[in-house]
Protein backbone atom coordinates (compact mmCIF):
# COMPACT_ATOMS: atom_id res chain seq x y z
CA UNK A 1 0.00 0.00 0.00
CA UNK A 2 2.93 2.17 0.88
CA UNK A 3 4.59 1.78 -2.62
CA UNK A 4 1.16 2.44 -4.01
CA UNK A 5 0.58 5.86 -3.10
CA UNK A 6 4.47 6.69 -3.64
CA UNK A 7 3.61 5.76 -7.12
CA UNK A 8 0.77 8.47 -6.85
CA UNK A 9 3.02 11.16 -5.32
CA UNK A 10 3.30 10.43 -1.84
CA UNK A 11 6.23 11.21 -0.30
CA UNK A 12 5.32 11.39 3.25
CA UNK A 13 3.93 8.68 5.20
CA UNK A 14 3.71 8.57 9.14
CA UNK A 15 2.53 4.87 9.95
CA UNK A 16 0.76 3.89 13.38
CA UNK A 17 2.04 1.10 15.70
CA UNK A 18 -0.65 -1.79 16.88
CA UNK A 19 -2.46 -0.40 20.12
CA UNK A 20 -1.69 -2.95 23.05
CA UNK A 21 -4.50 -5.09 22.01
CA UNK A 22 -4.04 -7.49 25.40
CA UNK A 23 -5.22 -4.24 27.54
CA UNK A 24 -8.49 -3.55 25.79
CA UNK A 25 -11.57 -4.34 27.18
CA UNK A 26 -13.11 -6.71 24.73
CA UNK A 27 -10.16 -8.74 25.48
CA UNK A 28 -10.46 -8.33 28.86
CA UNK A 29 -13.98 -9.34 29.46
CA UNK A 30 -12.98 -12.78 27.64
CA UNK A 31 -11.17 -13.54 30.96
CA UNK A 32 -12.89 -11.58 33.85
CA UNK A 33 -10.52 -13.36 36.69
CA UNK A 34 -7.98 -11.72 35.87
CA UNK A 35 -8.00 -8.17 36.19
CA UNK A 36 -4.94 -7.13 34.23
CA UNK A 37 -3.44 -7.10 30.70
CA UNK A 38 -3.21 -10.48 28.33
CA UNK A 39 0.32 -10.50 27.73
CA UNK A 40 0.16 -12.94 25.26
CA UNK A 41 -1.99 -10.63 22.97
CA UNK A 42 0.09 -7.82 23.70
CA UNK A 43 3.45 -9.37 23.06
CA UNK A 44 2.22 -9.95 19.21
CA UNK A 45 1.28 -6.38 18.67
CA UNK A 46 4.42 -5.60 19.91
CA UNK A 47 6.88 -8.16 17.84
CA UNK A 48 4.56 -6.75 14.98
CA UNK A 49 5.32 -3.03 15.84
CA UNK A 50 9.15 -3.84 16.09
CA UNK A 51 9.28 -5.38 12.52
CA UNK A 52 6.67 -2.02 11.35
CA UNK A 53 9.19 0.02 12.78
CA UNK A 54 11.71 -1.31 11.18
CA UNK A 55 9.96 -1.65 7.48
CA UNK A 56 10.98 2.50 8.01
CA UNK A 57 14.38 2.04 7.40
CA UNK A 58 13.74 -1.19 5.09
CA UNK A 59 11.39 0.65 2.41
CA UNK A 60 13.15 3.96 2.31
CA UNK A 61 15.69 3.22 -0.07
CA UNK A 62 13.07 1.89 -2.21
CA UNK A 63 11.16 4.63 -2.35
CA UNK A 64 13.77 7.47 -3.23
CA UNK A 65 12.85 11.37 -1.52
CA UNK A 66 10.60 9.73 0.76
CA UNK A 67 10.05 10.17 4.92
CA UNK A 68 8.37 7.77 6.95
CA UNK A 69 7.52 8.27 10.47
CA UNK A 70 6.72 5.58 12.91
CA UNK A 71 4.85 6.41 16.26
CA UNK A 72 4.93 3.84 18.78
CA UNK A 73 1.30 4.25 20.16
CA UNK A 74 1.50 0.94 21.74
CA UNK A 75 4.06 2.71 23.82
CA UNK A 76 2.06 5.57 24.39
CA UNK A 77 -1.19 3.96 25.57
CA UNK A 78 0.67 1.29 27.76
CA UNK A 79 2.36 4.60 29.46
CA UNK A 80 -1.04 5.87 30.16
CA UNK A 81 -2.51 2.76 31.33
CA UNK A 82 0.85 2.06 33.63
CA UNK A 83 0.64 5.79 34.71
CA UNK A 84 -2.95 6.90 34.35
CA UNK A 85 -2.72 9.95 36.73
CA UNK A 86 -0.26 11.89 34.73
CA UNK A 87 -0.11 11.73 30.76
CA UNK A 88 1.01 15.09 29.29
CA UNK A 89 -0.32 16.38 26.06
CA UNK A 90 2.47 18.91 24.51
CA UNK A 91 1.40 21.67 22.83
CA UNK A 92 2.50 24.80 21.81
CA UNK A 93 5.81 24.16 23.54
CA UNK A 94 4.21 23.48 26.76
CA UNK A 95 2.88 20.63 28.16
CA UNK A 96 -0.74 20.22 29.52
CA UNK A 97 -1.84 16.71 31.91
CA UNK A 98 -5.15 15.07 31.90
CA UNK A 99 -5.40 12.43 34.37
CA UNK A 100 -7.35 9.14 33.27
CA UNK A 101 -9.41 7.72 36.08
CA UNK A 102 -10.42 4.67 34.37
CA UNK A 103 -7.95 2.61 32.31
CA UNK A 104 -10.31 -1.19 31.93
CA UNK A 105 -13.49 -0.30 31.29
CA UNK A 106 -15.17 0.87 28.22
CA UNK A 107 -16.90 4.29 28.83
CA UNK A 108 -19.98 2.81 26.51
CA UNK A 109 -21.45 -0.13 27.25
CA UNK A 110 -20.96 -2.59 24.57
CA UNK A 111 -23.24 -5.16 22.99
CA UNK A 112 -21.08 -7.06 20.77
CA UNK A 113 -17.98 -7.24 22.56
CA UNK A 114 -16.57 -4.60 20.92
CA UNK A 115 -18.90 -1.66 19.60
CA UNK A 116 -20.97 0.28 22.08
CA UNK A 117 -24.46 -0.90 22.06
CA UNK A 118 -26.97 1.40 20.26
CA UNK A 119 -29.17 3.17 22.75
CA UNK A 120 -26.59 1.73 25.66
CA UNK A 121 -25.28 4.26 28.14
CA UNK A 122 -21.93 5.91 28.50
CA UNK A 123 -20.05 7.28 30.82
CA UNK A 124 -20.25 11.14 32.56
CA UNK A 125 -16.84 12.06 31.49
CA UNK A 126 -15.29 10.54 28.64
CA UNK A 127 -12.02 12.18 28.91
CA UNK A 128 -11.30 10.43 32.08
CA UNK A 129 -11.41 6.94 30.30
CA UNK A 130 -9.07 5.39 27.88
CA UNK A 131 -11.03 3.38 26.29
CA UNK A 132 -14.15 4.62 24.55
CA UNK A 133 -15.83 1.29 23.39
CA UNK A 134 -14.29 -1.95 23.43
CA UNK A 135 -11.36 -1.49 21.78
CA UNK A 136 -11.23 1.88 20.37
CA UNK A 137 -9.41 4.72 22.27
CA UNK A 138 -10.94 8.02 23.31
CA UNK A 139 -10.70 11.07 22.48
CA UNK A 140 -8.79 12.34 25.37
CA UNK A 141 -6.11 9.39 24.35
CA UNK A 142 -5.79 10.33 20.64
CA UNK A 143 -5.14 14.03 21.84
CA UNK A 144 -1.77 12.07 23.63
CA UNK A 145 -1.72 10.15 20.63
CA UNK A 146 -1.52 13.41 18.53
CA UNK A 147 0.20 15.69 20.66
CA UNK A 148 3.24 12.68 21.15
CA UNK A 149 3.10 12.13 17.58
CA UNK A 150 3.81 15.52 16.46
CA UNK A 151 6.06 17.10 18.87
CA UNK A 152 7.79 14.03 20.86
CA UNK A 153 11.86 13.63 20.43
CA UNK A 154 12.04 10.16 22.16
CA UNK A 155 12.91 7.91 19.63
CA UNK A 156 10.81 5.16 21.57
CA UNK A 157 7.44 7.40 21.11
CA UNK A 158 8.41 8.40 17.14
CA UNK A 159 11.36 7.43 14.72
CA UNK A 160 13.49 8.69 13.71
CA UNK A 161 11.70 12.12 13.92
CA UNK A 162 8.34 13.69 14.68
CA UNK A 163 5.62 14.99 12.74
CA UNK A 164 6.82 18.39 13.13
CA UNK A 165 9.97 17.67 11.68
CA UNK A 166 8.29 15.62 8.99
CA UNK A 167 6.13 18.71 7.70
CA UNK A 168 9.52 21.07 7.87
CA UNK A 169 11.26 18.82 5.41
């Protein structure tokens, strides 16, 4: 797909990292005993995010006066869920927190598993959850997501740069 839209003009391409997939609560509720993260799950999002992060590197040389841009949001969301009381959002040079009370649940409640149920109730304040349905982050979390993305310099959030040095170039 990458090649593809090089071959239309593309020449910048920032590429998303698997959320950790074991956290979420759809995968969760599948084993209600035990109140924590499937490792299992999350270990193959994350051997498939090392070899993603490395198809940057890989593809570049095929794909001459071209930038690609990993962001590591497995790392990202596991930091919040680790360290839910203090996730800062950078922006304009400074850097805001939002604390996230709730890092388990759904804010929604969800009928299939995974997709909040239509006409189902959610949750008083979505910005203090990280998950919005069963798998899908909120709002509040894709505002880390962003804000990481385009102004980070740790090479274990993006590589090798950030989105604000990818729309400089």
């Amino acid at each position: 797909m990458l090649q593809k839209l090089y071959s239309l003009g593309a020449r910048k391409f920032l590429i998303m990292g698997l959320y950790p997939l074991g956290c979420s609560p759809s995968v969760r509720a599948r084993q209600p005993l035990r109140n924590r993260c499937i490792q299992s799950l999350n270990m193959v999002a994350h051997l498939f995010n090392a070899h993603l992060k490395s198809l940057v590197d890989v593809i570049k040389p095929q794909m001459p006066g071209s930038t690609l841009v990993y962001v590591n949001s497995y790392k990202i969301i596991r930091d919040i869920i680790k360290n839910p009381s203090s996730k800062g959002i950078i922006s304009a040079n400074k850097v805001n927190y939002v604390g996230f009370n709730d890092t388990s649940s759904a804010c929604c409640e969800v009928g299939n598993g995974i997709l909040c149920k239509r006409g189902g109730s959610t949750c008083a304040n979505r910005s203090s959850y990280v998950y919005f349905d069963g798998l899908h982050p909120t709002e509040a979390v894709n505002v880390v997501l962003a804000s990481k993305a385009y102004a980070s310099n740790r090479n274990a959030e993006v590589y090798p740069m950030n989105v604000e040095q990818l729309t400089k170039l």
